[in-house]
Protein backbone atom coordinates (compact mmCIF):
# COMPACT_ATOMS: atom_id res chain seq x y z
CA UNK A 1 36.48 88.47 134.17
CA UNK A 2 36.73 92.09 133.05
CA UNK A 3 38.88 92.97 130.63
CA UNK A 4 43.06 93.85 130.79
CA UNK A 5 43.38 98.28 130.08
CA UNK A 6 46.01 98.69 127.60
CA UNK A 7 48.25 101.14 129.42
CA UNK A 8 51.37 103.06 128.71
CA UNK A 9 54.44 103.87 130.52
CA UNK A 10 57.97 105.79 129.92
CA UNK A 11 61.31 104.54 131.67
CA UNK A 12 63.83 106.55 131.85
CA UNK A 13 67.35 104.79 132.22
CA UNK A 14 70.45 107.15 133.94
CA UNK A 15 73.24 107.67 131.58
CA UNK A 16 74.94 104.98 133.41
CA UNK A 17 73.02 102.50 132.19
CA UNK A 18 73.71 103.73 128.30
CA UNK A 19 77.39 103.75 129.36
CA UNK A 20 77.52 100.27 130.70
CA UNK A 21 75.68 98.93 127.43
CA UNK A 22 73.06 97.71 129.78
CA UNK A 23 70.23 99.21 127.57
CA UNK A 24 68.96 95.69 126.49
CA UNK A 25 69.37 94.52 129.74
CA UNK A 26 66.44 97.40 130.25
CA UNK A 27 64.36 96.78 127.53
CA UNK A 28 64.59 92.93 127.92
CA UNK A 29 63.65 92.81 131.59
CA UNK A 30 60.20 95.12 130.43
CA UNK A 31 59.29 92.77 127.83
CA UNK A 32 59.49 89.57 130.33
CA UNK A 33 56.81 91.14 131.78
CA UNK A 34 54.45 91.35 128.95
CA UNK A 35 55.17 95.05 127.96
CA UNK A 36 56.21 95.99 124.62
CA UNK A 37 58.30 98.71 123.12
CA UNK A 38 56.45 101.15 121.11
CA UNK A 39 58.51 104.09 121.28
CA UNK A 40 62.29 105.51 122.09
CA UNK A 41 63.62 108.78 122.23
CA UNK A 42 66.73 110.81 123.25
CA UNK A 43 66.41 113.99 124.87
CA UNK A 44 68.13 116.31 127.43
CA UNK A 45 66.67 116.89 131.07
CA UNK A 46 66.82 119.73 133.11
CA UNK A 47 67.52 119.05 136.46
CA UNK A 48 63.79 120.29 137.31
CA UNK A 49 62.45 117.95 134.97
CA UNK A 50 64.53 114.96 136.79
CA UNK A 51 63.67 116.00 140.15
CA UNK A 52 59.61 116.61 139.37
CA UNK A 53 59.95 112.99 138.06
CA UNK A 54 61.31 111.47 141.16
CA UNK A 55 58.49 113.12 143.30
CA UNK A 56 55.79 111.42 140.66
CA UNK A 57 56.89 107.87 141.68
CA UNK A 58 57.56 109.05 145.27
CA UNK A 59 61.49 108.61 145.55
CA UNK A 60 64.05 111.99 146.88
CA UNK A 61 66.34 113.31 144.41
CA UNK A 62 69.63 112.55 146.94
CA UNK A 63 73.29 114.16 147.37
CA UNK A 64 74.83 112.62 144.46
CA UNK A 65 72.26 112.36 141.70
CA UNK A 66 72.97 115.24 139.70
CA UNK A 67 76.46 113.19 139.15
CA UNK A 68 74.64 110.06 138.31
CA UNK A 69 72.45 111.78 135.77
CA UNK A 70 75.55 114.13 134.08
CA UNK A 71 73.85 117.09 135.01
CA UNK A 72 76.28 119.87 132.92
CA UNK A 73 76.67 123.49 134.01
CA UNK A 74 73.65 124.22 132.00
CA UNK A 75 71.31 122.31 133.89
CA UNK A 76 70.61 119.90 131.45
CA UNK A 77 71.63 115.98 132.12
CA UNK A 78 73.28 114.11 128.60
CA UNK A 79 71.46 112.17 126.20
CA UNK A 80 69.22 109.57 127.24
CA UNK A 81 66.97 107.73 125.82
CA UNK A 82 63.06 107.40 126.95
CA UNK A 83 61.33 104.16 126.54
CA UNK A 84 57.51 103.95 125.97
CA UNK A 85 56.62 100.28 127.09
CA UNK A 86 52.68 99.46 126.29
CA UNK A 87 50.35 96.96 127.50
CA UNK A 88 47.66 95.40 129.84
CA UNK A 89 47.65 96.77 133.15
CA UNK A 90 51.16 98.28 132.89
CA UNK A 91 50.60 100.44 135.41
CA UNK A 92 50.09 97.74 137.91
CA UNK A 93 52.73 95.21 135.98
CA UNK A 94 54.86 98.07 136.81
CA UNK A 95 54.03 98.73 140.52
CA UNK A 96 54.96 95.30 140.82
CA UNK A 97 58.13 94.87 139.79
CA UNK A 98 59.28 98.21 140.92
CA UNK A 99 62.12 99.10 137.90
CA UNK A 100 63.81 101.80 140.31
CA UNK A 101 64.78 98.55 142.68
CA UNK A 102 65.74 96.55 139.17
CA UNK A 103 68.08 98.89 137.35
CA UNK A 104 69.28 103.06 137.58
CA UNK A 105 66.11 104.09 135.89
CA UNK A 106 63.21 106.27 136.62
CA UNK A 107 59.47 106.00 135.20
CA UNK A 108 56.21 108.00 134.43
CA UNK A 109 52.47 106.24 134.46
CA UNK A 110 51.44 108.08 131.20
CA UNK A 111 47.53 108.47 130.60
CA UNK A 112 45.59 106.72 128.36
């Protein structure tokens, strides 16, 4: 039976989700799964940054997201946090249970 790849990836919740305390919600639905927290992070997005992100995972940045995400006149959205979950086969643990479908979030398949 070969062997399980340790793998990485980064969810990023919309500022909704911060708002509606529903952070653990997040976090606790990841670690059901078998993925563990190793990292979080705020940071500001540009809008660029959101929309690149949404063409990664194949979804279209619609009429009405820049809302959802606070996008300020700046460009940039407000705080949120990242999440770096780790473990085996994340990618695929992730592909599964589809997190866009789960909660307001967005998510990167980082490199090993």
């Amino acid at each position: 039976m070969p062997q399980a790849i340790t793998q990485k990836i980064t969810v990023i919740p919309k500022p909704s989700v911060v708002i509606k305390r529903s952070i653990g919600c997040v976090i606790q639905a990841f670690e059901e799964y078998g993925l563990t927290l190793t990292n979080i992070l705020t940071l500001r997005l540009s809008k660029t940054e959101i929309v690149d992100t949404y063409n990664v995972i194949g979804l279209a940045f619609e009429e009405g997201e820049e809302e959802d995400w606070c996008i300020a006149k700046d460009g940039l959205s407000e705080k949120v946090f990242t999440l770096t979950f780790s473990g085996p086969d994340a990618h695929e643990v992730v592909s599964k249970i589809k997190p866009h479908l789960m909660f307001p979030v967005i998510y990167v398949k980082l490199k090993a």
